[in-house]
PDB file of N, CA and C in Angstrom:
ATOM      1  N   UNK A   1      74.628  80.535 114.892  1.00  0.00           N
ATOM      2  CA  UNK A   1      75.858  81.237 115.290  1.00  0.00           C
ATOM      3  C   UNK A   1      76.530  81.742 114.015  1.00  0.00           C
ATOM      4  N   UNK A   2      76.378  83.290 114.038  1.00  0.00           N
ATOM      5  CA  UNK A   2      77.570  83.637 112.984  1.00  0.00           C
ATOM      6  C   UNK A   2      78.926  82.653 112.436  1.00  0.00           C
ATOM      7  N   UNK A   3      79.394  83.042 111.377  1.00  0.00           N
ATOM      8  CA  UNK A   3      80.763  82.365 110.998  1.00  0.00           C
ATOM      9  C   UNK A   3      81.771  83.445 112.225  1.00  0.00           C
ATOM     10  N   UNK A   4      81.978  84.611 112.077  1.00  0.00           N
ATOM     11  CA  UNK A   4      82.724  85.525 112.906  1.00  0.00           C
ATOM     12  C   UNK A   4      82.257  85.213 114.235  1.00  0.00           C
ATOM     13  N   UNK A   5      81.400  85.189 114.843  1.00  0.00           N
ATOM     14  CA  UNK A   5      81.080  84.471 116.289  1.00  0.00           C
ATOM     15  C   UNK A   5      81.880  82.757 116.239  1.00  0.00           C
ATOM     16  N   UNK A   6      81.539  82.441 115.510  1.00  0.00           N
ATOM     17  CA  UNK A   6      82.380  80.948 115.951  1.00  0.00           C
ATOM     18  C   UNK A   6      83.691  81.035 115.682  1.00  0.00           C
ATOM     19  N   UNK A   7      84.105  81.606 114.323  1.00  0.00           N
ATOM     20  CA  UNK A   7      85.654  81.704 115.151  1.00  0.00           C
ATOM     21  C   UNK A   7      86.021  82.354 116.272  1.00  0.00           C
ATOM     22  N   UNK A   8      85.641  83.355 116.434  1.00  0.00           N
ATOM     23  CA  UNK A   8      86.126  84.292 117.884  1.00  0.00           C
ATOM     24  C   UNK A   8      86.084  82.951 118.612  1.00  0.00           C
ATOM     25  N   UNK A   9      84.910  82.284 119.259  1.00  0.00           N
ATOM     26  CA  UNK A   9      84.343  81.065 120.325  1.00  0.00           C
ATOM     27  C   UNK A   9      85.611  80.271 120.014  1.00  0.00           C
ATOM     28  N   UNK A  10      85.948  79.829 118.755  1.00  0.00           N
ATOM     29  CA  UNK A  10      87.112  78.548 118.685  1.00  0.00           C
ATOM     30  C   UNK A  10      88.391  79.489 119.328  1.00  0.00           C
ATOM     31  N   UNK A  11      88.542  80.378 118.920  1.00  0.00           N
ATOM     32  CA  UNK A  11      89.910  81.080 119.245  1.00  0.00           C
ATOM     33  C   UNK A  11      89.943  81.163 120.926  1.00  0.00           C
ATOM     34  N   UNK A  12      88.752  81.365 121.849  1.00  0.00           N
ATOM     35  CA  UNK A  12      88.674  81.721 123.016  1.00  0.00           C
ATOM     36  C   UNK A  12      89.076  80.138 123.573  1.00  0.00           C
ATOM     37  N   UNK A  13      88.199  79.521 122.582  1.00  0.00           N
ATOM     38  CA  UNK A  13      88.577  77.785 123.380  1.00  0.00           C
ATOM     39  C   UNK A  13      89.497  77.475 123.404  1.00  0.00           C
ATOM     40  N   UNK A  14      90.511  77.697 121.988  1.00  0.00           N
ATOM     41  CA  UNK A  14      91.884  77.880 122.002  1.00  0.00           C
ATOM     42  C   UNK A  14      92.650  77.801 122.992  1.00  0.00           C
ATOM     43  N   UNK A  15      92.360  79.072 123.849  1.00  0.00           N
ATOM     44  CA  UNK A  15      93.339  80.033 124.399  1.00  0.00           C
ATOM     45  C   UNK A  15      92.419  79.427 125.964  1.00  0.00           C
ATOM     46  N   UNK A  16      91.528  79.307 126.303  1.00  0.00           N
ATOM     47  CA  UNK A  16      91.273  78.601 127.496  1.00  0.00           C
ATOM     48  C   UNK A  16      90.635  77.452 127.530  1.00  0.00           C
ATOM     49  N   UNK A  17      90.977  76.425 127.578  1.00  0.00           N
ATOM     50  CA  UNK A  17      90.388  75.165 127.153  1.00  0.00           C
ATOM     51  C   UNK A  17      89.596  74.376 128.155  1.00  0.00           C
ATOM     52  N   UNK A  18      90.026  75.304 128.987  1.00  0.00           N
ATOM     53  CA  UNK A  18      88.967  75.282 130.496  1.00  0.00           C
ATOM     54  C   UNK A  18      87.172  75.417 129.829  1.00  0.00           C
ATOM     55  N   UNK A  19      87.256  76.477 129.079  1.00  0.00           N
ATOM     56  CA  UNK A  19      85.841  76.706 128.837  1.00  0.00           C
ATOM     57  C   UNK A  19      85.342  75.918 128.387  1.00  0.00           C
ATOM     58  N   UNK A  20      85.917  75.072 127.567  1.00  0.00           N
ATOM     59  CA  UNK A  20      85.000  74.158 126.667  1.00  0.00           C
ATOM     60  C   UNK A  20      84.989  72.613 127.541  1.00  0.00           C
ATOM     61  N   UNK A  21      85.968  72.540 128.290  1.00  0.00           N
ATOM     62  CA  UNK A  21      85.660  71.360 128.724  1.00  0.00           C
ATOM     63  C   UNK A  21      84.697  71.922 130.186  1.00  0.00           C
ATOM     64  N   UNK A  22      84.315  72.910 130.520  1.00  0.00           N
ATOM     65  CA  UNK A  22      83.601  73.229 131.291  1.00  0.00           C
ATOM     66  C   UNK A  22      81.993  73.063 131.119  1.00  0.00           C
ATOM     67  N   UNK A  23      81.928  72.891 129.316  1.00  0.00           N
ATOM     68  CA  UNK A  23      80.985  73.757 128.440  1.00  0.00           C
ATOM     69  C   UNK A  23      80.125  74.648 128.431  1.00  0.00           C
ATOM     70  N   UNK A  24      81.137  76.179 129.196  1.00  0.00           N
ATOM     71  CA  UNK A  24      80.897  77.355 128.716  1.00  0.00           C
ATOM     72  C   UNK A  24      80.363  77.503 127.108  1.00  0.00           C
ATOM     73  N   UNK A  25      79.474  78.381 127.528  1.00  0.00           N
ATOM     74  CA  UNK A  25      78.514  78.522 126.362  1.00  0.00           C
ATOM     75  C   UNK A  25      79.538  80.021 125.957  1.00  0.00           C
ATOM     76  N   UNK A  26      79.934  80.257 124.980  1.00  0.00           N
ATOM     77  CA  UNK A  26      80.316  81.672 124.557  1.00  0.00           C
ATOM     78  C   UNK A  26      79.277  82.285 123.866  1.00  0.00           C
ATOM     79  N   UNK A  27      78.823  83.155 123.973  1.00  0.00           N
ATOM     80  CA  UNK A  27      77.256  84.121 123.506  1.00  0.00           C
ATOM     81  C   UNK A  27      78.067  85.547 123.736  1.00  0.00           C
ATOM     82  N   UNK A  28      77.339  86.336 122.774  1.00  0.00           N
ATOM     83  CA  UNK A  28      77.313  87.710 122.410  1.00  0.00           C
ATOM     84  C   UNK A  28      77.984  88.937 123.446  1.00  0.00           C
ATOM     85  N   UNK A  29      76.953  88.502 124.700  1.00  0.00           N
ATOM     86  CA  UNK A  29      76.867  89.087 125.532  1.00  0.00           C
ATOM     87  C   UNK A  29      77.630  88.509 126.496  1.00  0.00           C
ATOM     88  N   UNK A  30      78.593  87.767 126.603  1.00  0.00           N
ATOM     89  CA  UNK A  30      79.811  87.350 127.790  1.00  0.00           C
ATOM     90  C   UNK A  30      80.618  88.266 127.708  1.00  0.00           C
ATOM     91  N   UNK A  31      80.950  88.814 128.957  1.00  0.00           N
ATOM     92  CA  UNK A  31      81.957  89.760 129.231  1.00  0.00           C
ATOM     93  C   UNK A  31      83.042  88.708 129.016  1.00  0.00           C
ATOM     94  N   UNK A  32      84.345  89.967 128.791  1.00  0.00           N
ATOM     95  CA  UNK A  32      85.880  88.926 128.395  1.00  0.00           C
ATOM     96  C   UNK A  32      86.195  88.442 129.639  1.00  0.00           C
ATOM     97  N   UNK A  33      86.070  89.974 130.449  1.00  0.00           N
ATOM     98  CA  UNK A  33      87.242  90.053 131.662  1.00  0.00           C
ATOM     99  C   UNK A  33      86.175  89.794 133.012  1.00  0.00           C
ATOM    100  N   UNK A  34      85.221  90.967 133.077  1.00  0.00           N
ATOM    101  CA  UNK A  34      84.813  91.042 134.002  1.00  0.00           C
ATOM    102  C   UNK A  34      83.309  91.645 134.166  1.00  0.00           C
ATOM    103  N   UNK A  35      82.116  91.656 134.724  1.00  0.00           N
ATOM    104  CA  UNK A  35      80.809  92.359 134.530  1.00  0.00           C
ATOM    105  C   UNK A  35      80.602  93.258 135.273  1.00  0.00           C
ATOM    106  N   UNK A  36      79.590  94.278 135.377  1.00  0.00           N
ATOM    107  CA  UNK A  36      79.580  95.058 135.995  1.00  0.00           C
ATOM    108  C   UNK A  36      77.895  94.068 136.452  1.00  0.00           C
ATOM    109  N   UNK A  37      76.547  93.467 135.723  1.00  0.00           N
ATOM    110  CA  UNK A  37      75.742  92.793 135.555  1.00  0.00           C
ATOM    111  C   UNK A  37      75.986  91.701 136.162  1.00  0.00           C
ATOM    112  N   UNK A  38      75.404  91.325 137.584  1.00  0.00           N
ATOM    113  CA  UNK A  38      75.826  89.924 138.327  1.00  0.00           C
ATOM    114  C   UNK A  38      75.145  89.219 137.241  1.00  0.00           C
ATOM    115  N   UNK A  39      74.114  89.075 136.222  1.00  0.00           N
ATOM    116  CA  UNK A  39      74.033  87.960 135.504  1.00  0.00           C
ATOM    117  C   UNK A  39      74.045  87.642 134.150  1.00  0.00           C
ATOM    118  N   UNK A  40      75.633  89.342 134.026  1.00  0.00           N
ATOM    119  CA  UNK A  40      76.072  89.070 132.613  1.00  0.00           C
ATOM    120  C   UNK A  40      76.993  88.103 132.558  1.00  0.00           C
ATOM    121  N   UNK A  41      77.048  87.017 131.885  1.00  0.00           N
ATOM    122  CA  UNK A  41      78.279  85.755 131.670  1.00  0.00           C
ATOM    123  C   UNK A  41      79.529  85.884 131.243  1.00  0.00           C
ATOM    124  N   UNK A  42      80.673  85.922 132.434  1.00  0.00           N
ATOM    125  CA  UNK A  42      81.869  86.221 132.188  1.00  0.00           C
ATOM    126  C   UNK A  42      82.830  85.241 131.895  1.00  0.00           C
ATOM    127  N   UNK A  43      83.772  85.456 130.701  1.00  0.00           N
ATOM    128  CA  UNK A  43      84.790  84.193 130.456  1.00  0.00           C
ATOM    129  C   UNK A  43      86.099  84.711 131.464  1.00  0.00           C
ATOM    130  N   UNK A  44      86.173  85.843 132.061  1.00  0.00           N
ATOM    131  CA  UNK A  44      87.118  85.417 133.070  1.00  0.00           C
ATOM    132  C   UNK A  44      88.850  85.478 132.278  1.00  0.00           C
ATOM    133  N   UNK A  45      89.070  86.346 131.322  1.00  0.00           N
ATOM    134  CA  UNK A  45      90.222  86.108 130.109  1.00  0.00           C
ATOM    135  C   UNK A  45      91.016  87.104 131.146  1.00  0.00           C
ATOM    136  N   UNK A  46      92.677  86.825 131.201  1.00  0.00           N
ATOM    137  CA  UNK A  46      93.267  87.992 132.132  1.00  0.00           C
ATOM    138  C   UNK A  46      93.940  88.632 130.364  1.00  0.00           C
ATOM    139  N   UNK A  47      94.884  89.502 131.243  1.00  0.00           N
ATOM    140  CA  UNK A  47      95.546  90.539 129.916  1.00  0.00           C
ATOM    141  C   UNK A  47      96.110  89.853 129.027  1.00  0.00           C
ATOM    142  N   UNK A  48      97.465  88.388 129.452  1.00  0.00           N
ATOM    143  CA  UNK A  48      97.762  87.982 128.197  1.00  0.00           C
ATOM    144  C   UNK A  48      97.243  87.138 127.265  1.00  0.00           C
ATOM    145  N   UNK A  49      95.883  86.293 128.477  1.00  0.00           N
ATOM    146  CA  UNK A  49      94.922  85.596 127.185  1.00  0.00           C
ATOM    147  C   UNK A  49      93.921  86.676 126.056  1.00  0.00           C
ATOM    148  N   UNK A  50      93.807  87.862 126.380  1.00  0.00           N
ATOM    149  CA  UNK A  50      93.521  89.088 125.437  1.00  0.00           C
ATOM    150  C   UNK A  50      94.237  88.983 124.496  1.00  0.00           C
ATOM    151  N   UNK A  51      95.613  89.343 124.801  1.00  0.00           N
ATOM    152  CA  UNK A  51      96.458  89.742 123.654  1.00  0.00           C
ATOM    153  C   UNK A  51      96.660  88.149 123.011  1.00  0.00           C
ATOM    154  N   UNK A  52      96.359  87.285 123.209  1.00  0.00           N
ATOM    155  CA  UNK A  52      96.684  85.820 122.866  1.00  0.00           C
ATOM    156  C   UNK A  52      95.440  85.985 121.758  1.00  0.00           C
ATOM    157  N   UNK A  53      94.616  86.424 122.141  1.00  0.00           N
ATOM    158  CA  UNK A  53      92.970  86.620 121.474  1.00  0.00           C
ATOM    159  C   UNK A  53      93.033  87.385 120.234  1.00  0.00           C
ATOM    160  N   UNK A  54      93.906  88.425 120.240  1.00  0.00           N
ATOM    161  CA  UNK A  54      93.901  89.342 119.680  1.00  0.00           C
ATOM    162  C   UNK A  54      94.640  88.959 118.131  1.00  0.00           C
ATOM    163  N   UNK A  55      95.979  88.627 118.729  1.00  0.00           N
ATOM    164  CA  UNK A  55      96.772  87.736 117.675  1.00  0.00           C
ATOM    165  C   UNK A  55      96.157  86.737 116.809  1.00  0.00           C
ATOM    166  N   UNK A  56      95.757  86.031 117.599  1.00  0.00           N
ATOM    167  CA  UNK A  56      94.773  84.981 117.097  1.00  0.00           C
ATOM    168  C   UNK A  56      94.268  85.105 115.594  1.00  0.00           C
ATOM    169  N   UNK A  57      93.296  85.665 116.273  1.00  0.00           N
ATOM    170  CA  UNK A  57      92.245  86.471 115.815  1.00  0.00           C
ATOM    171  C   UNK A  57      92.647  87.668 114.537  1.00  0.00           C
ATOM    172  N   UNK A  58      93.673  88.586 114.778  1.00  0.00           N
ATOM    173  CA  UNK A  58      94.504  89.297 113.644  1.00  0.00           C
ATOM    174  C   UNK A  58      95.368  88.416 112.738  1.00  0.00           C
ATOM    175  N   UNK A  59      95.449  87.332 112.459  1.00  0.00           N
ATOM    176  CA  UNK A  59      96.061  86.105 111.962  1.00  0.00           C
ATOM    177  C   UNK A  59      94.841  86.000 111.340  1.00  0.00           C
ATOM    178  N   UNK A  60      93.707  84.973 111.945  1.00  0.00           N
ATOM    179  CA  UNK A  60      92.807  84.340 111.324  1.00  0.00           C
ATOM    180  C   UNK A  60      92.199  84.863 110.330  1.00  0.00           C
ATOM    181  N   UNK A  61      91.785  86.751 110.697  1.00  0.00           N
ATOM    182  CA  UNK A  61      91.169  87.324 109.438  1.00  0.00           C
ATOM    183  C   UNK A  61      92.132  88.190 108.296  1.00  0.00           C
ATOM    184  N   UNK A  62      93.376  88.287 108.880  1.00  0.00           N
ATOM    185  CA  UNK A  62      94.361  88.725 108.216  1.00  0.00           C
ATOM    186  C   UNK A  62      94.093  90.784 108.332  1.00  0.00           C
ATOM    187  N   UNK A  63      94.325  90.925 109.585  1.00  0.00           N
ATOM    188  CA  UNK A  63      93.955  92.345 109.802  1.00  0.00           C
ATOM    189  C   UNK A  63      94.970  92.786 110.602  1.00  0.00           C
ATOM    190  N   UNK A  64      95.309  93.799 111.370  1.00  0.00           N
ATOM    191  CA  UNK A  64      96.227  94.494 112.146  1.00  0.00           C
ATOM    192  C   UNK A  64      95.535  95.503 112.765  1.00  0.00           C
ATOM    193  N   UNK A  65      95.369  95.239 113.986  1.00  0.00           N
ATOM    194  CA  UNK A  65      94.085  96.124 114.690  1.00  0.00           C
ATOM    195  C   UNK A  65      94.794  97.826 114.883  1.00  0.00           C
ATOM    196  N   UNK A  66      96.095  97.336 114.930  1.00  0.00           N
ATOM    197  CA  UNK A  66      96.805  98.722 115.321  1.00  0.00           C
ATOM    198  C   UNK A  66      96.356  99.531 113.872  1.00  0.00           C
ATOM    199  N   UNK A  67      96.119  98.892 112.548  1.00  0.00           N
ATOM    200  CA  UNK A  67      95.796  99.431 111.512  1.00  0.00           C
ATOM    201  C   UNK A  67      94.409 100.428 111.257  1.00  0.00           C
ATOM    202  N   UNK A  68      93.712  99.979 112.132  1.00  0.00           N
ATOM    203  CA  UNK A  68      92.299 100.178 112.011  1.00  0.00           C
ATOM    204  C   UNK A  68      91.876 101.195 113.370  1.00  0.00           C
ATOM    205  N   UNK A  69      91.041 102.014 112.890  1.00  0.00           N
ATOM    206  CA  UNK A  69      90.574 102.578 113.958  1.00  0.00           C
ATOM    207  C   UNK A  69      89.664 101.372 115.390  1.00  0.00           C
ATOM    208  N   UNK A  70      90.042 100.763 115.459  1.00  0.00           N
ATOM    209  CA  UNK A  70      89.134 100.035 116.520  1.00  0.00           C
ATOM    210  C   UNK A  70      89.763  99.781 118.112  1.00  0.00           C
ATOM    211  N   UNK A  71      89.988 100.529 119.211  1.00  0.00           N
ATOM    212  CA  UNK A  71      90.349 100.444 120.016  1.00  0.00           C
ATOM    213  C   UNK A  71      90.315  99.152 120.717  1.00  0.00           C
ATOM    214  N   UNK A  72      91.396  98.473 121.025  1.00  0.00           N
ATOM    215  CA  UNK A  72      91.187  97.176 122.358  1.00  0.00           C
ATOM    216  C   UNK A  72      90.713  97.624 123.780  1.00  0.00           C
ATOM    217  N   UNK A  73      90.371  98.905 123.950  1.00  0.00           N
ATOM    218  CA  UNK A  73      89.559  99.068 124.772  1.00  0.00           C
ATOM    219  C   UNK A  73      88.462  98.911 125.302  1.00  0.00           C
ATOM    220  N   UNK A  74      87.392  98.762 123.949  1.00  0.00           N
ATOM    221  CA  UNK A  74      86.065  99.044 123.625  1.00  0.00           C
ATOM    222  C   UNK A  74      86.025  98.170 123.483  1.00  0.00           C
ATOM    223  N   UNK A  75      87.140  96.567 122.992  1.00  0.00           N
ATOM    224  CA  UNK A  75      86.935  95.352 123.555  1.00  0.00           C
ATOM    225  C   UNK A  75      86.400  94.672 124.470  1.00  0.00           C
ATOM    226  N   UNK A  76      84.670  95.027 125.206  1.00  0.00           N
ATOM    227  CA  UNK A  76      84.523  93.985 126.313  1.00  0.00           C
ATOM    228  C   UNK A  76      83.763  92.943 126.522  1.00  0.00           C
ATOM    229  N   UNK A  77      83.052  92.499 125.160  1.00  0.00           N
ATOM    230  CA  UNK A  77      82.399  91.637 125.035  1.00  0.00           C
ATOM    231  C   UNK A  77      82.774  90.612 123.911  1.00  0.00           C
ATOM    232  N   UNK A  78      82.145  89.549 123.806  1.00  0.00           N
ATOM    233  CA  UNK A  78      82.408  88.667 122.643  1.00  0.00           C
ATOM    234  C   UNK A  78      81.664  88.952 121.481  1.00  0.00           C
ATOM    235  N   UNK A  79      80.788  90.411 121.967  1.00  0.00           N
ATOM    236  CA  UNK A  79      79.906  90.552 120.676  1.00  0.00           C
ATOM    237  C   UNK A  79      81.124  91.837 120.151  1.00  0.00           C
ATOM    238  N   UNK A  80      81.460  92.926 120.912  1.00  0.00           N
ATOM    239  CA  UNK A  80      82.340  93.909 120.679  1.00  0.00           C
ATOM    240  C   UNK A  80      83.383  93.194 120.002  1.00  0.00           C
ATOM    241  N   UNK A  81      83.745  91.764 120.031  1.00  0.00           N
ATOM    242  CA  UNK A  81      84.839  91.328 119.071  1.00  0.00           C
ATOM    243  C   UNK A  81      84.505  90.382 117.777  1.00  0.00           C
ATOM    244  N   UNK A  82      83.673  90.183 117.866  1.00  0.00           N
ATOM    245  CA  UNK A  82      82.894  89.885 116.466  1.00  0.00           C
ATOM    246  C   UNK A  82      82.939  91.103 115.772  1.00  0.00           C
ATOM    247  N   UNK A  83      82.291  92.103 116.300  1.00  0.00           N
ATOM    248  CA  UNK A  83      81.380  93.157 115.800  1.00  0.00           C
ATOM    249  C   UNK A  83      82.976  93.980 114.837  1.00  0.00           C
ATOM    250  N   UNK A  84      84.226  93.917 115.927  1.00  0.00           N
ATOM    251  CA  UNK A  84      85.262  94.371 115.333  1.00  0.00           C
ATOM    252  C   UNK A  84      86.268  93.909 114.249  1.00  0.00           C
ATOM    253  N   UNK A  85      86.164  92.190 114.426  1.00  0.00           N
ATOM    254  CA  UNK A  85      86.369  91.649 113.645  1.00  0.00           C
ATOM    255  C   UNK A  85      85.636  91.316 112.183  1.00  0.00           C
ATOM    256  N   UNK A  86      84.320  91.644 112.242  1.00  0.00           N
ATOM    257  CA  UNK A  86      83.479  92.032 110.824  1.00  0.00           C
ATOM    258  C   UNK A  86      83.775  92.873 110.172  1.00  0.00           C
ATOM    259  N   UNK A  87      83.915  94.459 110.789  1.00  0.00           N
ATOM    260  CA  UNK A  87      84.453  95.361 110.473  1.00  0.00           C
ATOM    261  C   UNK A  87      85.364  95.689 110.059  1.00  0.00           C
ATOM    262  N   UNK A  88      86.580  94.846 110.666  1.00  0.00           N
ATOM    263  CA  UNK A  88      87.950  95.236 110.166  1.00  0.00           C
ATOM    264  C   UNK A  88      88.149  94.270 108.767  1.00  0.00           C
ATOM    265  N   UNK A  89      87.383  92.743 108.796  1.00  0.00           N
ATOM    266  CA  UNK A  89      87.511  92.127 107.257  1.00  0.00           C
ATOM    267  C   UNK A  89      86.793  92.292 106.456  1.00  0.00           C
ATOM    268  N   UNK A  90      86.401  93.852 106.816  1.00  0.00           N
ATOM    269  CA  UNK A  90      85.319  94.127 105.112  1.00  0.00           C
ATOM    270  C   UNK A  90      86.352  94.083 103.961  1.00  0.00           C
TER     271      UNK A  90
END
């Protein structure tokens, strides 16, 4: 597991602690919100555990997403937030 994949995973456990005592696996490919793939793996996050995510997460690497070209749109996976969070702490 990446270093940027496991924090994102700690930050999600964070913020739903359901998952981990569930032991939801967080992987690449888990949708945040919702799948379109009945057997893509969804964490099920509503809007303010996002923005809970987001903060988090803009804290932990010391970034400001509003700074950066990276839309929270294009946010829908746990890999799309790695992938953004690499990017934004080059």
């Amino acid at each position: 597991m990446s270093e940027v994949l496991n924090v994102v995973a700690k930050a999600i456990i964070g913020i739903r602690p359901d998952l981990g005592e569930s032991g939801t696996e967080i992987t690449r490919d888990a949708a945040l919100f919702y799948a379109a793939d009945p057997d893509q793996p969804v964490l099920g996050l509503d809007s303010m555990e996002a923005l809970e995510l987001i903060t988090v997460l803009e804290r932990e690497f010391g970034v400001e997403l509003a700074e950066t070209d990276i839309r929270i749109t294009d946010l829908r996976t746990v890999g799309d937030v790695v992938d953004a969070m690499s990017g934004a702490a080059l």
